[in-house]
Protein backbone atom coordinates (compact mmCIF):
# COMPACT_ATOMS: atom_id res chain seq x y z
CA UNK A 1 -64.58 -103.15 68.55
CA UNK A 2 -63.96 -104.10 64.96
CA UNK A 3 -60.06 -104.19 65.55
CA UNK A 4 -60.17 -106.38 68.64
CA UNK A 5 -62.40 -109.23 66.43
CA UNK A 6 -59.80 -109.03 63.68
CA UNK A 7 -57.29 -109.43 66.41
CA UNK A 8 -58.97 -112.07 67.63
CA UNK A 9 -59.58 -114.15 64.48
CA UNK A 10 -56.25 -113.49 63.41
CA UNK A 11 -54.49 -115.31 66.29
CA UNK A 12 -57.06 -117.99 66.54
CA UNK A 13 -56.90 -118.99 63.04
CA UNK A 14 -55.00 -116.96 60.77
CA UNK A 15 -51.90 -116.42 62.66
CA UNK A 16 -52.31 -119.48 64.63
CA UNK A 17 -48.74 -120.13 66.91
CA UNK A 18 -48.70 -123.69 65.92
CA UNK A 19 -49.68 -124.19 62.50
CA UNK A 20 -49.12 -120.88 60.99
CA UNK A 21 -45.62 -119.80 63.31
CA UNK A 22 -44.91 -122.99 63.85
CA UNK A 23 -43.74 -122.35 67.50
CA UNK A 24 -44.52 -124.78 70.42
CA UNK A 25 -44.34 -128.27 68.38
CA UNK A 26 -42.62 -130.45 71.50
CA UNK A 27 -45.72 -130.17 72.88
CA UNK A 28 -48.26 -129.66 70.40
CA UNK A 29 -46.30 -133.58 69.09
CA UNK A 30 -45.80 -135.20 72.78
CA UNK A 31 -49.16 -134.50 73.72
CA UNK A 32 -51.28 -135.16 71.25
CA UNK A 33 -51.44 -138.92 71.68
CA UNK A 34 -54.97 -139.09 73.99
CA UNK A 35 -57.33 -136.14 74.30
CA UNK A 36 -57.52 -136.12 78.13
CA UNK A 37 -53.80 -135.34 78.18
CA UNK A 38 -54.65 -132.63 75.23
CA UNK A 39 -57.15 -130.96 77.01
CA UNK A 40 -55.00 -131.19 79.97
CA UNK A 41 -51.78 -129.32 77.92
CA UNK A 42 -54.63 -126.85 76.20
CA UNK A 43 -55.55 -125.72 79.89
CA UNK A 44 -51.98 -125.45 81.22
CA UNK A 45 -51.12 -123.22 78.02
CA UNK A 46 -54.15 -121.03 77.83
CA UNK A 47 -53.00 -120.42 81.87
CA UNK A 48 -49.41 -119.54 81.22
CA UNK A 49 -49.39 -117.50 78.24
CA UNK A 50 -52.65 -115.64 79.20
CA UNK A 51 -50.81 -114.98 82.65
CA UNK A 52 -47.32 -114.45 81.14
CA UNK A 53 -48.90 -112.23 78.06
CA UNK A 54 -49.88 -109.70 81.07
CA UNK A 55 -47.50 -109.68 83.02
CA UNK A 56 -44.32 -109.49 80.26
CA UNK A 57 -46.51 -106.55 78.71
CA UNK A 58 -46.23 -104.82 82.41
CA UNK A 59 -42.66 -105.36 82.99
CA UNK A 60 -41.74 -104.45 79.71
CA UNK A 61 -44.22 -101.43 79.68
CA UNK A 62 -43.41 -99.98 83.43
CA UNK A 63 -39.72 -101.45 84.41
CA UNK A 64 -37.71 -102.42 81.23
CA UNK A 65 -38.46 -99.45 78.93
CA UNK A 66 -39.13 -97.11 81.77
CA UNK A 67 -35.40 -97.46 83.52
CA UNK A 68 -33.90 -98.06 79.73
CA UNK A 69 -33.47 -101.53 79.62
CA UNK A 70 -34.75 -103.55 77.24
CA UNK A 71 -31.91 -105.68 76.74
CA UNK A 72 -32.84 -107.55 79.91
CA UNK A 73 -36.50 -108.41 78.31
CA UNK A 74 -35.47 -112.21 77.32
CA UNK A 75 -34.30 -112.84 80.64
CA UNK A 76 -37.12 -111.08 82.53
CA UNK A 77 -39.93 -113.06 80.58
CA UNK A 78 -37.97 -116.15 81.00
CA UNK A 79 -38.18 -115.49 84.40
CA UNK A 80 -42.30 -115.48 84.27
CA UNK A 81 -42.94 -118.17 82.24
CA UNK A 82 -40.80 -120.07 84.58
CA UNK A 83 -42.79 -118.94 87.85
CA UNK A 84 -46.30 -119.29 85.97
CA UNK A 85 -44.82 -123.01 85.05
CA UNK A 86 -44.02 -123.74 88.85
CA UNK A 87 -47.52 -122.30 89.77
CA UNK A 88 -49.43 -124.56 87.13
CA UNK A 89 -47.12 -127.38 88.21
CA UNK A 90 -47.92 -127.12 91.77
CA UNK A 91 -51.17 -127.21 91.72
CA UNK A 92 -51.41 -130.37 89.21
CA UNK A 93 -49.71 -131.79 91.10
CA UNK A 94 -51.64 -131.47 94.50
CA UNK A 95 -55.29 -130.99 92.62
CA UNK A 96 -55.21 -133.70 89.63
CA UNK A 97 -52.39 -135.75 90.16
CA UNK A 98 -53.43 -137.98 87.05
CA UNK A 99 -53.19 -135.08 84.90
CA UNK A 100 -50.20 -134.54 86.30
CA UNK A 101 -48.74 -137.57 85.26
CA UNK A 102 -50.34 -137.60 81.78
CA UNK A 103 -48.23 -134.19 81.15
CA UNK A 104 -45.29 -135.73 82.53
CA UNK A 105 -42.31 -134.17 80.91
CA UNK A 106 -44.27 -131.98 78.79
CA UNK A 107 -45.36 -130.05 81.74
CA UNK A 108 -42.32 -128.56 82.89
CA UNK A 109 -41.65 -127.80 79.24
CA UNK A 110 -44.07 -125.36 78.90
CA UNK A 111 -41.07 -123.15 80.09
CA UNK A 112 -39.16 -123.86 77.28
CA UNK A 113 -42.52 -123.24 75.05
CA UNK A 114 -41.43 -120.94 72.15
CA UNK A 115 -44.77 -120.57 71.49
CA UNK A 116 -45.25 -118.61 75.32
CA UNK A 117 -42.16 -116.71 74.52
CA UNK A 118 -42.92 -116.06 71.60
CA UNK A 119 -46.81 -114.60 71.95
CA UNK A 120 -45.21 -112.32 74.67
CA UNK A 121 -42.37 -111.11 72.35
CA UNK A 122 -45.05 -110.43 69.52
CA UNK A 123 -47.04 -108.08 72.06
CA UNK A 124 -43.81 -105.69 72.62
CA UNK A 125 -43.09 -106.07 68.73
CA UNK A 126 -46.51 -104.76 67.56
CA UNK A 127 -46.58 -102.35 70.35
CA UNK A 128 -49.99 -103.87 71.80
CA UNK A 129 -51.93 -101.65 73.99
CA UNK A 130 -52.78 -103.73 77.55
CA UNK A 131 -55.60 -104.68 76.28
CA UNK A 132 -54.64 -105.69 72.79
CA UNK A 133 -51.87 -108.01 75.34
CA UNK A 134 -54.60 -109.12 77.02
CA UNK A 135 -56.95 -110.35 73.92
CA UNK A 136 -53.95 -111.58 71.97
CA UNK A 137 -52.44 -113.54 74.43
CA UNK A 138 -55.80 -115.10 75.29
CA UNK A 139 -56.73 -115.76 71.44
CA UNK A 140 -52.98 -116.99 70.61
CA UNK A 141 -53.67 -119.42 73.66
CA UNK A 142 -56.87 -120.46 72.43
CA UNK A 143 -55.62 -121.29 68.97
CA UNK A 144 -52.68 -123.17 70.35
CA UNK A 145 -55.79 -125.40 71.97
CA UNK A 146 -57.88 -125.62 69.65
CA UNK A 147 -55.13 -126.41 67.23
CA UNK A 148 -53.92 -129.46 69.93
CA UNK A 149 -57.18 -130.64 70.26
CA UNK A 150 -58.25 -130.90 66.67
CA UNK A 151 -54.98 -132.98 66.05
CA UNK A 152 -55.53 -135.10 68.71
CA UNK A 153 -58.91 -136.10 67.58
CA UNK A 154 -56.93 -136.78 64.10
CA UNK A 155 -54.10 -138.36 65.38
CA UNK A 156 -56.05 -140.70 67.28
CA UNK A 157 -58.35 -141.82 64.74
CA UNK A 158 -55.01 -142.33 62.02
CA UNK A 159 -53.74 -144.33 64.84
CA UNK A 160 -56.28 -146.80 64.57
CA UNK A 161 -55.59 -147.12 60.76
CA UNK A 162 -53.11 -148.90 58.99
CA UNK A 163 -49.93 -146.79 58.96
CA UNK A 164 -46.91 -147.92 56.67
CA UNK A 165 -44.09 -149.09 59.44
CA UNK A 166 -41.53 -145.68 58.15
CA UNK A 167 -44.60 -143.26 58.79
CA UNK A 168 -45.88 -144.34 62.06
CA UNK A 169 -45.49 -142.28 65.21
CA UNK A 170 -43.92 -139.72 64.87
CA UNK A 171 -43.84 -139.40 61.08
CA UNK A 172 -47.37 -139.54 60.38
CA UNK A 173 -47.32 -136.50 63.29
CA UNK A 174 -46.06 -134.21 61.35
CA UNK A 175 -47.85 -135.11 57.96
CA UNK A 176 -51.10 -134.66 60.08
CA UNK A 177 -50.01 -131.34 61.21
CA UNK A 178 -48.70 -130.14 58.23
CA UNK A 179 -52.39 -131.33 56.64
CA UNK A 180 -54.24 -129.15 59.46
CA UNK A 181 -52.01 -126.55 58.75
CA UNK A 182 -52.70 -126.54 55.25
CA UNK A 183 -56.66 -126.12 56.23
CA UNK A 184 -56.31 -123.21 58.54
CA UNK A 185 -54.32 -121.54 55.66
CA UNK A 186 -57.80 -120.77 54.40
CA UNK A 187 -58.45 -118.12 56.17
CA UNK A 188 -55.37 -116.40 55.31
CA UNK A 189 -57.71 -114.56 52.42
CA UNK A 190 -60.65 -113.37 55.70
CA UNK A 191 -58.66 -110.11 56.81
């Protein structure tokens, strides 16, 4: 039980995907401009890489390293991320169809998310038993939201300030992030 919490806290906010691994940034950025649309993208992503976390530790457990074929994994998860995507996208689009337009682009990028690829490539690196998948996939997802959200709630209050004209938009973005980052660096010293 002790492992699975330091799992847990590790991928939340030690090894977070976005501030620490710095994967998934075109949407953790394009996003982050009004909460709704945060909360919207946190959802989506907690979704997809929970979902794609399982299922790319199955195909590579069962199919890919059980016929010998590994070198097919890129193309195989690419394949799930893409289907979860289509799934997520669908049903925006028929449940909340102003969500669905808040995402926009950003929505169908999830696909490209290195940040979904890349929690599912970190499960078959560390060798993750299912249920170590399972929880790290879920935390990384987590993380990535609570990391989104937490910016968003910056961003939108340093968008009310007075920004010099060369740091506004996208600028002041990544100064933000790279100030969150440094606070969740503290607790690189907890495990």
């Amino acid at each position: 039980m002790g492992d699975i919490f330091v799992l847990i806290i590790s991928c939340i906010f030690i090894n977070n995907i976005v501030l620490a691994q710095y994967l998934g940034n075109c949407p953790f950025l394009g996003t982050s401009k009004k909460m709704e649309t945060a909360v919207g993208m946190a959802m989506a992503v907690i979704f997809v890489l929970t979902m794609a976390g399982i299922i790319t530790w199955i195909i590579n457990t069962y199919f890919l390293v059980g016929l010998g074929i590994e070198f097919l994994r890129t193309i195989a998860f690419i394949l799930v991320i893409a289907s979860l995507v289509q799934f997520v996208e669908m049903f925006l689009k028929k449940s909340i169809p102003a969500l669905y337009a808040g995402l926009g682009i950003f929505l169908p990028l999830i696909t490209t998310n290195c940040a979904v690829m890349g929690v599912c490539l970190i499960n078959v690196q560390e060798e993750f038993s299912f249920v170590e998948a399972l929880i790290s996939s879920i935390a990384y997802a987590v993380g990535f939201g609570l990391a989104l959200i937490l910016f968003t709630g910056v961003r939108e209050r340093v968008i009310l300030g007075r920004v010099p004209k060369p740091l506004q938009d996208t600028s002041i973005g990544l100064v933000t992030a790279g100030v969150i980052s440094l606070a969740f660096f503290a607790f690189k010293g907890m495990v």
